[in-house]
C-alpha atoms as a PDB file:
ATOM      1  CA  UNK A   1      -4.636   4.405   0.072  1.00  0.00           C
ATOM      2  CA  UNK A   2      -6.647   7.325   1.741  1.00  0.00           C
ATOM      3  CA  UNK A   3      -9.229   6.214   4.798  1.00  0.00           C
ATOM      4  CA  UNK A   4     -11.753   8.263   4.679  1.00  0.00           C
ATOM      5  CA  UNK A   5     -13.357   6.387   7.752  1.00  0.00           C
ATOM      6  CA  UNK A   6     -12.723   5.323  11.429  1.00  0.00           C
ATOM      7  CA  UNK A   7     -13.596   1.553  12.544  1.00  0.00           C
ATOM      8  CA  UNK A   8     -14.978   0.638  15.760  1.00  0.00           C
ATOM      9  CA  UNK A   9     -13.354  -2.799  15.120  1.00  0.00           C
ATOM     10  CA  UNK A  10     -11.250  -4.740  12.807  1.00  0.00           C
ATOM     11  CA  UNK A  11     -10.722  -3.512   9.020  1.00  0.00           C
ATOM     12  CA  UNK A  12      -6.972  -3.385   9.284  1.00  0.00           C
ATOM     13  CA  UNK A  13      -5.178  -3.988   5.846  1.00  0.00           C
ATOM     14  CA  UNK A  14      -1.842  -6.100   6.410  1.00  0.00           C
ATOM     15  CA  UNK A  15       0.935  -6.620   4.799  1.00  0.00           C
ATOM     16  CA  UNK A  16       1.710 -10.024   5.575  1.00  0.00           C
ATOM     17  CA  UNK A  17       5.138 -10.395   4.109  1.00  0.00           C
ATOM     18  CA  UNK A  18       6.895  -7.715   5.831  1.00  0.00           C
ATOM     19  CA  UNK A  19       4.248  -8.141   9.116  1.00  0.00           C
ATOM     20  CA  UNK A  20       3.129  -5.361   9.318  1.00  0.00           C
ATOM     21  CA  UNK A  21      -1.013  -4.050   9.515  1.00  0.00           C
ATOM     22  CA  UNK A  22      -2.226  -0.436   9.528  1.00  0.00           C
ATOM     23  CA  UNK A  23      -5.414   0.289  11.396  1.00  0.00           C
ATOM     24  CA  UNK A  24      -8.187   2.693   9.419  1.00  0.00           C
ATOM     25  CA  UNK A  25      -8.145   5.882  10.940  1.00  0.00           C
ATOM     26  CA  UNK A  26     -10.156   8.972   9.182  1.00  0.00           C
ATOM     27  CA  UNK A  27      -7.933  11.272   7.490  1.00  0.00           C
ATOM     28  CA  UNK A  28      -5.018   9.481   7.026  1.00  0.00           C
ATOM     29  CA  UNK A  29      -2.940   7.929   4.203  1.00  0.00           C
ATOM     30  CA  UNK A  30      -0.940   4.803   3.553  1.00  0.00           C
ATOM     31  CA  UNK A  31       2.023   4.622   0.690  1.00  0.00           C
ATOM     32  CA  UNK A  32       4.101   2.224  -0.933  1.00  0.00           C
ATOM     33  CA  UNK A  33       5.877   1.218  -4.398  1.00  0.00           C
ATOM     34  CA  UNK A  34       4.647  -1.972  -5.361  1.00  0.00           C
ATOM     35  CA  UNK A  35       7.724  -2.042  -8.004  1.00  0.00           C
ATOM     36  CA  UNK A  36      10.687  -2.859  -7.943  1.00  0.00           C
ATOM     37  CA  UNK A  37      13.073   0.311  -9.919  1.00  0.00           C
ATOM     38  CA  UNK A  38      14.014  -2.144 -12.448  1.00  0.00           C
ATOM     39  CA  UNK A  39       9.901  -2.527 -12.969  1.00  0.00           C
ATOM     40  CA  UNK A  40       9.828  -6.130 -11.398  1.00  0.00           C
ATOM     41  CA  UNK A  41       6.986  -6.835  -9.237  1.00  0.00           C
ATOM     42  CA  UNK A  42       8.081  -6.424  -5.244  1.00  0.00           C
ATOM     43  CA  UNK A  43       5.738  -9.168  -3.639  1.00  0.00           C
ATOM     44  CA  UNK A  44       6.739  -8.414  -0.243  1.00  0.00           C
ATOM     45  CA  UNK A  45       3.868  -5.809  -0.759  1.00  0.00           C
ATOM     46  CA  UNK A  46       0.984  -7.713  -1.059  1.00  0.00           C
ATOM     47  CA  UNK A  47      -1.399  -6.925   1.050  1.00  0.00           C
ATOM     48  CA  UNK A  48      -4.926  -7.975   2.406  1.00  0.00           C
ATOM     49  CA  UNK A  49      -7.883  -6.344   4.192  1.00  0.00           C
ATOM     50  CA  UNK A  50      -9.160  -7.884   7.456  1.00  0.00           C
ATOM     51  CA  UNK A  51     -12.891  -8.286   8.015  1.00  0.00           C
ATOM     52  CA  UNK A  52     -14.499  -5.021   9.530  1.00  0.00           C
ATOM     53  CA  UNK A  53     -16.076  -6.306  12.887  1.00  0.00           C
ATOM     54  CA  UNK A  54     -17.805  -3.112  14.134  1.00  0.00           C
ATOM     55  CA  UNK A  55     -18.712  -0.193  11.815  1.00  0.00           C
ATOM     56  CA  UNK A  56     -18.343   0.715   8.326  1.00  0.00           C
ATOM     57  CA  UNK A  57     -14.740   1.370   6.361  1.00  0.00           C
ATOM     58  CA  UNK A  58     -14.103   3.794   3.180  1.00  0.00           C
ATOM     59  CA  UNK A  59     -11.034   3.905   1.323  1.00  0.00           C
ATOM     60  CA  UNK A  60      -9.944   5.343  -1.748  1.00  0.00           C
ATOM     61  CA  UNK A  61      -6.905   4.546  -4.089  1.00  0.00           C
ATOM     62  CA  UNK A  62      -4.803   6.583  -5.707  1.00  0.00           C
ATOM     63  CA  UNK A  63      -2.486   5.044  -8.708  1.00  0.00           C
ATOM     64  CA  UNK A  64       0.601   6.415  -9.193  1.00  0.00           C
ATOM     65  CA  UNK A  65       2.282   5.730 -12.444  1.00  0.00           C
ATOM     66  CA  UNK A  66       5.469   6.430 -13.194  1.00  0.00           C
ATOM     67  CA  UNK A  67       6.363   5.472 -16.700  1.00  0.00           C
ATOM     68  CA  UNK A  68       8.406   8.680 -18.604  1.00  0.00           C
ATOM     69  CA  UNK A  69       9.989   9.090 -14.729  1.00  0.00           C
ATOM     70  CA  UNK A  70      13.313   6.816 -15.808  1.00  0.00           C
ATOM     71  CA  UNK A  71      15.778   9.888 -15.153  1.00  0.00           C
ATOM     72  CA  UNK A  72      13.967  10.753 -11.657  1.00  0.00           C
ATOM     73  CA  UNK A  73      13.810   7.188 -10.231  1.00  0.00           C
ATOM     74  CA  UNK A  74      16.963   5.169 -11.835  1.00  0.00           C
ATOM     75  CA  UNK A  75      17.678   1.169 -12.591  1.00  0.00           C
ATOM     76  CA  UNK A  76      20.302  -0.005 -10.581  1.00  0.00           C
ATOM     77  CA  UNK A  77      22.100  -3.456 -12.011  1.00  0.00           C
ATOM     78  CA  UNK A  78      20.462  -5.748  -9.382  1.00  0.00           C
ATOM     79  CA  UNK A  79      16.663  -6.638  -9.175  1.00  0.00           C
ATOM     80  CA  UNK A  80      15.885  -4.836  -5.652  1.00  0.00           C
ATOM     81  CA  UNK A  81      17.560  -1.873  -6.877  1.00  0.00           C
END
């Protein structure tokens, strides 16, 4: 997730699982893998976007797929693997 903006207030996006928030800030970039290796869903990344008190905020996503990657980013034999 790329900000392309600063806030005056609020507009964090938090990760409420893992507690954890990351403040927009122009020119800066957030990742994660939302996936498990084995291709199970890891819900401890879930995340939500607070309300933007002061200002405007402008993000932009960037999927990264990684199907035909197998031999890069191996299944291990348990689910967190």
């Amino acid at each position: 997730m790329l900000q392309m903006s600063d806030v005056q207030a609020g507009g964090a996006t938090v990760f409420t699982d893992v507690g954890a928030s990351v403040r927009p800030k122009k020119g800066t970039a957030v990742f994660w893998y939302n996936l498990h290796p084995s291709g199970e869903g890891d819900y401890r990344t879930r995340h939500a976007a607070c309300p933007v008190l002061v200002g405007n905020k402008w993000v932009s996503n960037k999927w990264i797929h990684e199907r035909g990657q197998e031999f890069r980013r191996r299944c291990g034999l348990q689910e967190t693997d």
